[in-house]
Structure formats: C-alpha cells, structure tokens
C-alpha atoms as a PDB file:
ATOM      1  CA  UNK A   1      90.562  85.120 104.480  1.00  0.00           C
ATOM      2  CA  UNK A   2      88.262  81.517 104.507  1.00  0.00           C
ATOM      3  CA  UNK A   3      87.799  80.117 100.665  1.00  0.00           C
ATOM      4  CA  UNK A   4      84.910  78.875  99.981  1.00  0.00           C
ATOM      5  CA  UNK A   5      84.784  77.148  96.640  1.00  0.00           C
ATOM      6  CA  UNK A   6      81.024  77.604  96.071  1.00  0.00           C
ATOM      7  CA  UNK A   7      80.671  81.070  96.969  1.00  0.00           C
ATOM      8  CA  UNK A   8      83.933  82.297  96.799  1.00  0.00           C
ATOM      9  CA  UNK A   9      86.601  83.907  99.538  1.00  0.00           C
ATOM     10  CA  UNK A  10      84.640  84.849 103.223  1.00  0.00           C
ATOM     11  CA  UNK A  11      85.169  88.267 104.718  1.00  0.00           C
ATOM     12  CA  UNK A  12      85.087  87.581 108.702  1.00  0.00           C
ATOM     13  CA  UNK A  13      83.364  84.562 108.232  1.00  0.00           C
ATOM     14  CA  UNK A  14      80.934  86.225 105.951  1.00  0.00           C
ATOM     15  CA  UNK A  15      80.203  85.610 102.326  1.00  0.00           C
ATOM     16  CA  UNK A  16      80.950  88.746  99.847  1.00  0.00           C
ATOM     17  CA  UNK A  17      76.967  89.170  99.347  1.00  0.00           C
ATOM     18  CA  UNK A  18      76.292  88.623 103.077  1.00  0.00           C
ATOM     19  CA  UNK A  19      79.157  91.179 103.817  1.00  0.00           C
ATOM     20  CA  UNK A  20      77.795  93.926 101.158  1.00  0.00           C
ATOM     21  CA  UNK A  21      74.320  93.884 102.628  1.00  0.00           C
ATOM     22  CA  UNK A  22      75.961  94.399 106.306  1.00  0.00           C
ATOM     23  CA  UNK A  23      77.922  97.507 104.739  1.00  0.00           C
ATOM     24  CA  UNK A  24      74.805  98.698 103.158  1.00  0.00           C
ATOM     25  CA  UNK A  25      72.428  98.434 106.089  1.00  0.00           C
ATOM     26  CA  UNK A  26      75.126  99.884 108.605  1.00  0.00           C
ATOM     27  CA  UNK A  27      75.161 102.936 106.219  1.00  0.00           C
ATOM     28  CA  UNK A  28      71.178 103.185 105.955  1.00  0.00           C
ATOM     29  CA  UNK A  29      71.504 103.198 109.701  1.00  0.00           C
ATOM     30  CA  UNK A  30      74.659 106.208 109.617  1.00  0.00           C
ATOM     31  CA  UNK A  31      72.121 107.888 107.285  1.00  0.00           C
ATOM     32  CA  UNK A  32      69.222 108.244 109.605  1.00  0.00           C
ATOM     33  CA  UNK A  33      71.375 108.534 112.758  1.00  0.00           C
ATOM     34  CA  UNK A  34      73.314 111.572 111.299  1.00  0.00           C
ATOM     35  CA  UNK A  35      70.424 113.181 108.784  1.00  0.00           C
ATOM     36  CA  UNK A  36      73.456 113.465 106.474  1.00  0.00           C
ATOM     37  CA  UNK A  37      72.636 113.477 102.457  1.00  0.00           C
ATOM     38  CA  UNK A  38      74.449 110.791 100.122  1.00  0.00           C
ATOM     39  CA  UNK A  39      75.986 114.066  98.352  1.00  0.00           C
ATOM     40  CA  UNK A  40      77.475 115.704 101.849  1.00  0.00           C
ATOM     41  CA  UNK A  41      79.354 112.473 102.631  1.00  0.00           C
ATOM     42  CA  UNK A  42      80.223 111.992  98.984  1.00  0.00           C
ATOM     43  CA  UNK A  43      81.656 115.187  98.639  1.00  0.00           C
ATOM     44  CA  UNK A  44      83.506 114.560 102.521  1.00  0.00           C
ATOM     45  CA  UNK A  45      84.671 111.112 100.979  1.00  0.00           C
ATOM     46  CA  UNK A  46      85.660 113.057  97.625  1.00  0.00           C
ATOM     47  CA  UNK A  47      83.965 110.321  96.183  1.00  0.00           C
ATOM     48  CA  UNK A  48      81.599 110.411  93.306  1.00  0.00           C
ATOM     49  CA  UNK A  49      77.679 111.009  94.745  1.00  0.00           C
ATOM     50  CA  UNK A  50      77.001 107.525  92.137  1.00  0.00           C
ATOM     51  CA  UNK A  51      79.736 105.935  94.040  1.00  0.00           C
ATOM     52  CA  UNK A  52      78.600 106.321  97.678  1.00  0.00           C
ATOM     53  CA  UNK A  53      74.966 105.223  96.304  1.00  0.00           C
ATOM     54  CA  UNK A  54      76.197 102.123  94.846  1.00  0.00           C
ATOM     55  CA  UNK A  55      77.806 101.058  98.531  1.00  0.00           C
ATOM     56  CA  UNK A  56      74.712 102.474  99.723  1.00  0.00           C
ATOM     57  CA  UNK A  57      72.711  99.664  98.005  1.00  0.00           C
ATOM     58  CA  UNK A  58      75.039  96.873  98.681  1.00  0.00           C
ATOM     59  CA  UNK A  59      76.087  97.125  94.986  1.00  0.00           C
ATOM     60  CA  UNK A  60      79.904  97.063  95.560  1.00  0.00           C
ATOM     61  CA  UNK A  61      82.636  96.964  98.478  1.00  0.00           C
ATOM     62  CA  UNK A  62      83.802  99.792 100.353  1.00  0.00           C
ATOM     63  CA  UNK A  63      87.697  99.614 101.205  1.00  0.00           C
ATOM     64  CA  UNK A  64      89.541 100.070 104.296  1.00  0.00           C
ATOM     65  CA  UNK A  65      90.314 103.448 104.083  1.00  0.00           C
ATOM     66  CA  UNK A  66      86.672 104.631 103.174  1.00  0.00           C
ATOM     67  CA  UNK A  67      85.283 102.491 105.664  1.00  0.00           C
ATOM     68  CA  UNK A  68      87.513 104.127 108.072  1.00  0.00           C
ATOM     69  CA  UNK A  69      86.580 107.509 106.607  1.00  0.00           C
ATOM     70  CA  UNK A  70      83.759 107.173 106.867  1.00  0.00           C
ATOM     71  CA  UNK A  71      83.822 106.232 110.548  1.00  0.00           C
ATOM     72  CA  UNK A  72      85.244 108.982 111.602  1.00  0.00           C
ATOM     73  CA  UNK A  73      82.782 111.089 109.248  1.00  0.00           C
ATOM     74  CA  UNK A  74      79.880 109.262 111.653  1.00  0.00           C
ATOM     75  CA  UNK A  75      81.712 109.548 114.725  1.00  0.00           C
ATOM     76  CA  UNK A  76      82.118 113.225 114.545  1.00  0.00           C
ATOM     77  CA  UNK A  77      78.227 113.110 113.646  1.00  0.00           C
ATOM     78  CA  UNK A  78      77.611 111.426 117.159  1.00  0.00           C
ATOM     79  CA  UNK A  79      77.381 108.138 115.609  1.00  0.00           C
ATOM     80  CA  UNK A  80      79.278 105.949 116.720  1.00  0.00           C
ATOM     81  CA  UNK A  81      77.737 101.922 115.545  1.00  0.00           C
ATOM     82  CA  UNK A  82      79.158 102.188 112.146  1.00  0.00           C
ATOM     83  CA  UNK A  83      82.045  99.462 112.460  1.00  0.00           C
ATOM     84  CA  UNK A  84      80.607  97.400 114.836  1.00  0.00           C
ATOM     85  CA  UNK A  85      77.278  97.845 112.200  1.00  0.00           C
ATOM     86  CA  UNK A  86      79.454  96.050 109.693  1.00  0.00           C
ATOM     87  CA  UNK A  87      81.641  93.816 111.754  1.00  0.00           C
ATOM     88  CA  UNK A  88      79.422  92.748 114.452  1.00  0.00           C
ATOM     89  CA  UNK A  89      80.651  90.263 116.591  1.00  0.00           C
ATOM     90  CA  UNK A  90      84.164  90.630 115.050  1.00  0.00           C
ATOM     91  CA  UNK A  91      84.389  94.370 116.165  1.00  0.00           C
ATOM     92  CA  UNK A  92      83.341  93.081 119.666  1.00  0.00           C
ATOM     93  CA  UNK A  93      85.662  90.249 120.412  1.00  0.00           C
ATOM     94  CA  UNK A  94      88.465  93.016 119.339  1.00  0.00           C
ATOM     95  CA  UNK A  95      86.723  95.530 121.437  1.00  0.00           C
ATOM     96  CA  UNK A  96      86.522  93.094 124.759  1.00  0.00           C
ATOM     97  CA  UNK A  97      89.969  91.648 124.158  1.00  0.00           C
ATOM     98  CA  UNK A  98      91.786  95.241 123.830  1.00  0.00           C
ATOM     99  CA  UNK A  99      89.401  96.465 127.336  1.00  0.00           C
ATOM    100  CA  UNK A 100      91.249  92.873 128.535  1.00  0.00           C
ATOM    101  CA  UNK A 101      94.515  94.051 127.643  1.00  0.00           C
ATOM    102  CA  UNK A 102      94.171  97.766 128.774  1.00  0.00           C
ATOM    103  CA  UNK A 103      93.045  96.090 132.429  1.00  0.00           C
ATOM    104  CA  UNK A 104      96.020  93.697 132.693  1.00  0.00           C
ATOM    105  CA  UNK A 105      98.424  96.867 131.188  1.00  0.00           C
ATOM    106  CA  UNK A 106      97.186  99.047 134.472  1.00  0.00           C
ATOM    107  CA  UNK A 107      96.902  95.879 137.000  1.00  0.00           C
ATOM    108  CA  UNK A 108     101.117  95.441 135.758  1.00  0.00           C
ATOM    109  CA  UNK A 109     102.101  99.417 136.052  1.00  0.00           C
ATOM    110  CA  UNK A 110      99.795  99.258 139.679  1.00  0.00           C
ATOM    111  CA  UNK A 111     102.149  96.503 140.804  1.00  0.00           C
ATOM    112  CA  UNK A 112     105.484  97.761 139.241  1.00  0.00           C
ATOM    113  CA  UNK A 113     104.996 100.927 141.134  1.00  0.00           C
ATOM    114  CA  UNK A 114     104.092  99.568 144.173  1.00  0.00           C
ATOM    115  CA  UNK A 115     107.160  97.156 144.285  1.00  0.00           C
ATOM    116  CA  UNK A 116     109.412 100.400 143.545  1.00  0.00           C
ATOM    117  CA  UNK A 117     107.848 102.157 146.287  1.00  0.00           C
ATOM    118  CA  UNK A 118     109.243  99.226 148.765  1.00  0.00           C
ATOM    119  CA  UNK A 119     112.127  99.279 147.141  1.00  0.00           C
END
C-alpha cells in the first residue's frame, strides 16, 4: 500500500474516502441490478442490516472476505460488475494479464503436444 502523509495510506492508488465512495456506488449499482433488499444480503452476509447500510453509504470499509461474499452473492444474482465496480482499472489489468497468461498456457501445451506427436 502507497502512504500518503496528507491523506493517509492509498488503496490501489486510491485514497480511503475515494475508495469508500467506489465501494458504496458499486453496491447502489448491485442493488438495482439484483432488486435485492439491504436486509436479504445482510442476513446472506450474517451481517447486521445497520452494518451493510453503513458500507452502503460509504460510511466504513468492507473487508476482503465480505467483498468477496458479496461477489459471489451478486454473481449468483446475474450480476456480475461488482469487483471491477470497486477496482476498476485494477480488476482489468488483472483480468487482461490472467486472459494473457491462459493464451500463452494453451499456445505451450499446443506445441508440447505437437512435438510429442513427432516424437
């Protein structure tokens, strides 16, 4: 994580206020997309309903695990924007580098079968 002496440690290049509104707008967006109520994905979460609000309104930081929770809550919604909501351009310089990686991975097993074939 970046310091930042005047407004304190960075989250992905992002300050903590910055990174709070991102989390709080990608859920707004979850919320519409999915027509789920604070209370159903508070009670999925086993969170407290005042708890998921307070993320809701940029209030306070989600963790890894609920943000991943709560991913997977969206996803099986048909949502599927939630990280990259949050993230942005982080999420897709992960996303086009592990597509990258996935290509090379079949390109190599393409040409290691081929050369045992010959052999």
């Amino acid at each position: 994580m970046q310091k930042n002496l005047r407004t304190g440690p960075k989250m992905f290049g992002l300050n903590k206020e910055v990174f709070k509104e991102r989390q709080a707008s990608a859920i707004r967006r979850a919320l519409q997309a999915t027509r789920l109520t604070t209370k159903e994905i508070a009670y999925a979460l086993g969170v407290d309903g005042d708890t998921f609000s307070y993320w809701a309104r940029g209030q306070g930081t989600i963790n890894g695990a609920a943000i991943c929770a709560l991913d997977a809550l969206f996803c099986s919604c048909g949502y599927y924007g939630f990280i990259e909501d949050i993230y942005g351009e982080v999420f897709a310089r992960r996303r086009d580098r592990a597509l990258k990686l996935q290509k090379e991975a079949e390109r190599m097993r393409a040409t290691a079968d081929l050369m045992e074939a010959v052999a």
